[in-house]
Protein backbone atom coordinates (compact mmCIF):
# COMPACT_ATOMS: atom_id res chain seq x y z
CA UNK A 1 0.00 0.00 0.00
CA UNK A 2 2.65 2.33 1.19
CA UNK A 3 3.76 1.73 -2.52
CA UNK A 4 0.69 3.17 -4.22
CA UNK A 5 1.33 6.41 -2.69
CA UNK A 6 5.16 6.30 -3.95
CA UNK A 7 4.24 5.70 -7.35
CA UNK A 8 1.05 8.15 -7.46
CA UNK A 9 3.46 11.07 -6.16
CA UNK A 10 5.97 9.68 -9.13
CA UNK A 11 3.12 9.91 -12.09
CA UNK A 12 2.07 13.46 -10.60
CA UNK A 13 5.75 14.72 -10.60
CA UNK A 14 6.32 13.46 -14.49
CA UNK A 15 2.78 14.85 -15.25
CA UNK A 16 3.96 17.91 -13.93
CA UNK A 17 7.39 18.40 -15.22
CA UNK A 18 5.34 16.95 -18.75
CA UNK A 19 3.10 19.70 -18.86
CA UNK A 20 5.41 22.02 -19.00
CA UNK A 21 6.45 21.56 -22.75
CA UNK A 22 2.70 19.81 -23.29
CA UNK A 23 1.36 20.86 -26.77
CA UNK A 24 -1.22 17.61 -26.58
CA UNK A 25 -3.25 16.28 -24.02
CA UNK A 26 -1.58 12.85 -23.55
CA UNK A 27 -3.39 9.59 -21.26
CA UNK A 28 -0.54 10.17 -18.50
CA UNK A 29 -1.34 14.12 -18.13
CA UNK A 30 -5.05 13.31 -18.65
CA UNK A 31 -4.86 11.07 -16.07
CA UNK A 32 -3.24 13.32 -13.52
CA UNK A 33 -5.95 15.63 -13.75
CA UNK A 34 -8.60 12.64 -12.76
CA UNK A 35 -6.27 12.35 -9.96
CA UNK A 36 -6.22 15.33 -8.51
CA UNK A 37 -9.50 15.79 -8.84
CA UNK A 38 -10.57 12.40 -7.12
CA UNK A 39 -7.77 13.65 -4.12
CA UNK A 40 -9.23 16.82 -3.92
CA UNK A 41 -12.99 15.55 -3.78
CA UNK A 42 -11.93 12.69 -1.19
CA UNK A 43 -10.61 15.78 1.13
CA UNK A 44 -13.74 17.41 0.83
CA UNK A 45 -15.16 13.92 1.49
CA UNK A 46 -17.07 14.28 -1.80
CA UNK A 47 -17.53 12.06 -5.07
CA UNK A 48 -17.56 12.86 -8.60
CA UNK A 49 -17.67 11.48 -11.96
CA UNK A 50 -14.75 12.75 -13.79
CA UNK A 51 -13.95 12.78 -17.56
CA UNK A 52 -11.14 14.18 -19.49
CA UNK A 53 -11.20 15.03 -23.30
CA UNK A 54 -9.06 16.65 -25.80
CA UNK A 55 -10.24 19.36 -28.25
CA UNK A 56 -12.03 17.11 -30.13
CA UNK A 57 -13.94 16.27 -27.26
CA UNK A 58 -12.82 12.58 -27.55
CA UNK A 59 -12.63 10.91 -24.30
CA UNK A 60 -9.08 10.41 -22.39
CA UNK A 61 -9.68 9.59 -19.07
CA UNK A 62 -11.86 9.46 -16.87
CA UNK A 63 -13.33 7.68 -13.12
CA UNK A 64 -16.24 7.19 -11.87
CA UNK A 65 -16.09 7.45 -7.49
CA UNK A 66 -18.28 5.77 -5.32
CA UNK A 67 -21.35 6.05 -5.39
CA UNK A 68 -22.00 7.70 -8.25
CA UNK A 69 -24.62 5.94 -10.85
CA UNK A 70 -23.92 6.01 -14.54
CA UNK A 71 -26.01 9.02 -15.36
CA UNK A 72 -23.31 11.58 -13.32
CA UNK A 73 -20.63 9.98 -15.77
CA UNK A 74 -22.65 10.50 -18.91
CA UNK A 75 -23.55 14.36 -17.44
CA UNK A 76 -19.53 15.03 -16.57
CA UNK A 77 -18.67 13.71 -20.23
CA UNK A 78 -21.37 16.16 -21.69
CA UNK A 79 -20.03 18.78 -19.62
CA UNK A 80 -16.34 17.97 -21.18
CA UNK A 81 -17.25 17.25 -24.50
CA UNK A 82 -19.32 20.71 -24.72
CA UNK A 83 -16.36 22.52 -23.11
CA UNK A 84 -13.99 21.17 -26.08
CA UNK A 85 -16.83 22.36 -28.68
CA UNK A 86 -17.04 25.71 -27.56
CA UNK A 87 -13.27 26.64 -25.84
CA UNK A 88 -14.94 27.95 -23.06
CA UNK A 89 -16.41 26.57 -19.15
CA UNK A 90 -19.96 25.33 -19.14
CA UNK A 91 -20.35 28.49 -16.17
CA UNK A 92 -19.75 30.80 -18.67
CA UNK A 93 -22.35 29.11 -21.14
CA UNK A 94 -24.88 29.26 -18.25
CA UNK A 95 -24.55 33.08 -18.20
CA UNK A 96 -23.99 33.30 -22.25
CA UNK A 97 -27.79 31.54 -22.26
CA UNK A 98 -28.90 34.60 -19.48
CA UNK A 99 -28.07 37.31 -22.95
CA UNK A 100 -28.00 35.27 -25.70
CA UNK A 101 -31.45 34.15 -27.05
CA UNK A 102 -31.69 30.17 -28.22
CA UNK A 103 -27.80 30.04 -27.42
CA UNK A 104 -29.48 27.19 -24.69
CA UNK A 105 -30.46 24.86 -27.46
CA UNK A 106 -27.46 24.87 -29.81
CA UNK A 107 -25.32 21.77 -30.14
CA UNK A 108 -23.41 20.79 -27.32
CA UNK A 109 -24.00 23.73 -24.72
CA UNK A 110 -24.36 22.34 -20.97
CA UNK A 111 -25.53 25.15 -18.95
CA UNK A 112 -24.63 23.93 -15.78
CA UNK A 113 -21.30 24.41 -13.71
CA UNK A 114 -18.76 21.75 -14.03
CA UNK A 115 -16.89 21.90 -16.99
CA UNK A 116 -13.74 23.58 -17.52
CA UNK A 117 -11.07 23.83 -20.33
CA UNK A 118 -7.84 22.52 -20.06
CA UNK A 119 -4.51 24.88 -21.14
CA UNK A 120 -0.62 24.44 -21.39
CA UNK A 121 1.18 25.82 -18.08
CA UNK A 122 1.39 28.46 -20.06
CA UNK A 123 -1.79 29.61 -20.65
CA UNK A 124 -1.58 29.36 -24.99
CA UNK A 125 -2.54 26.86 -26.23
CA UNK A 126 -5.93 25.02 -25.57
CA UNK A 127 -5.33 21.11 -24.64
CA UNK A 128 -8.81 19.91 -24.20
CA UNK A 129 -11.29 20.22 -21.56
CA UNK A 130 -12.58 18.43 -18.04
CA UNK A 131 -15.82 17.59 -16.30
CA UNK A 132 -17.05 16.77 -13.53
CA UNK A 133 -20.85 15.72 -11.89
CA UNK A 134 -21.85 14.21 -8.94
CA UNK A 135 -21.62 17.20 -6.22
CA UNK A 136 -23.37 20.93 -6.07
CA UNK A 137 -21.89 22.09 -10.20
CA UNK A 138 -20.31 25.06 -7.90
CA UNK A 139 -18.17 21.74 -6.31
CA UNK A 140 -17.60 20.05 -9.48
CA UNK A 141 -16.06 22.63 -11.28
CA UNK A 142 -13.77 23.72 -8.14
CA UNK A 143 -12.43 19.81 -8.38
CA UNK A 144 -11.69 19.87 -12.10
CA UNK A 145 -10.26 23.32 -11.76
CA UNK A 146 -8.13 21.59 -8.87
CA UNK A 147 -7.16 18.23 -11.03
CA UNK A 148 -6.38 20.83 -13.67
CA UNK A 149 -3.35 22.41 -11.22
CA UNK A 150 -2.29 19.51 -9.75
CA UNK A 151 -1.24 19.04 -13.23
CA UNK A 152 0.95 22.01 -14.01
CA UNK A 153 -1.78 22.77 -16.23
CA UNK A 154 -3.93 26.07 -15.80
CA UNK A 155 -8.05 26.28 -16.75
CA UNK A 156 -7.71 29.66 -18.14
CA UNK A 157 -5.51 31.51 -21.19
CA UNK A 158 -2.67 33.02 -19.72
């Protein structure tokens, strides 16, 4: 057991020192943000469904914690997959929908919190895009957005 953590730390720190030159969204970096996600929901003693896609909005990574069902998985790969249509977090589509009239019902909008948008460390270039369901969307984005650092990656343009 003792060994897990040892080689969890490892994969974060090569994830990490990867993202630094990352101009793709690989499985290993993909998979470090599902990590720190899951880590920071099990602090908050919370549980998510977590998916990972690139910028074509295919699927990378992604886990599904306790005690979610398979309808939070399907919801957090929505929220990806619209994130990686439009470049930008399904938060901001909730308020685009508030001023922009049918913007709602266009392909692949989610308008509810919980997917984010995944950038090099430094800030340029758009890798892909994470989501998360299973918690309050406030909560899911926050644990994306946290998988996301734990990375070396950032959820924002620079």
């Amino acid at each position: 057991m003792r060994y897990a953590g040892i080689f969890a730390a490892a994969a974060l720190f090569a994830a990490s020192a990867q993202s630094q030159t990352a101009s793709r969204l690989d499985a290993r970096l993909a998979q470090a943000i599902v990590n720190g996600c899951a880590a920071h929901a099990t602090g908050k003693s919370q549980s998510h469904a977590i998916a990972v896609v690139d910028t074509g909005g295919h699927l990378v990574a992604a886990l599904r914690m306790d005690g979610n069902g398979s309808g939070m998985m399907d919801f957090a790969i929505a929220k990806a997959e619209a994130v990686a249509a439009w470049g930008f977090s399904t938060a901001e589509m909730v308020e685009g929908a508030k001023g922009t009239p049918g913007f709602a019902s266009a392909p692949h909008v989610v308008t509810v919190a919980g997917g984010v948008p995944i950038f090099s460390a430094d800030g340029k270039t758009r890798l892909g895009a994470a989501g998360a369901s299973g918690e309050a969307p406030e909560d899911d984005a926050a644990c994306v957005t946290a998988g996301i650092a734990v990375a070396g990656l950032r959820s924002s343009r620079s």
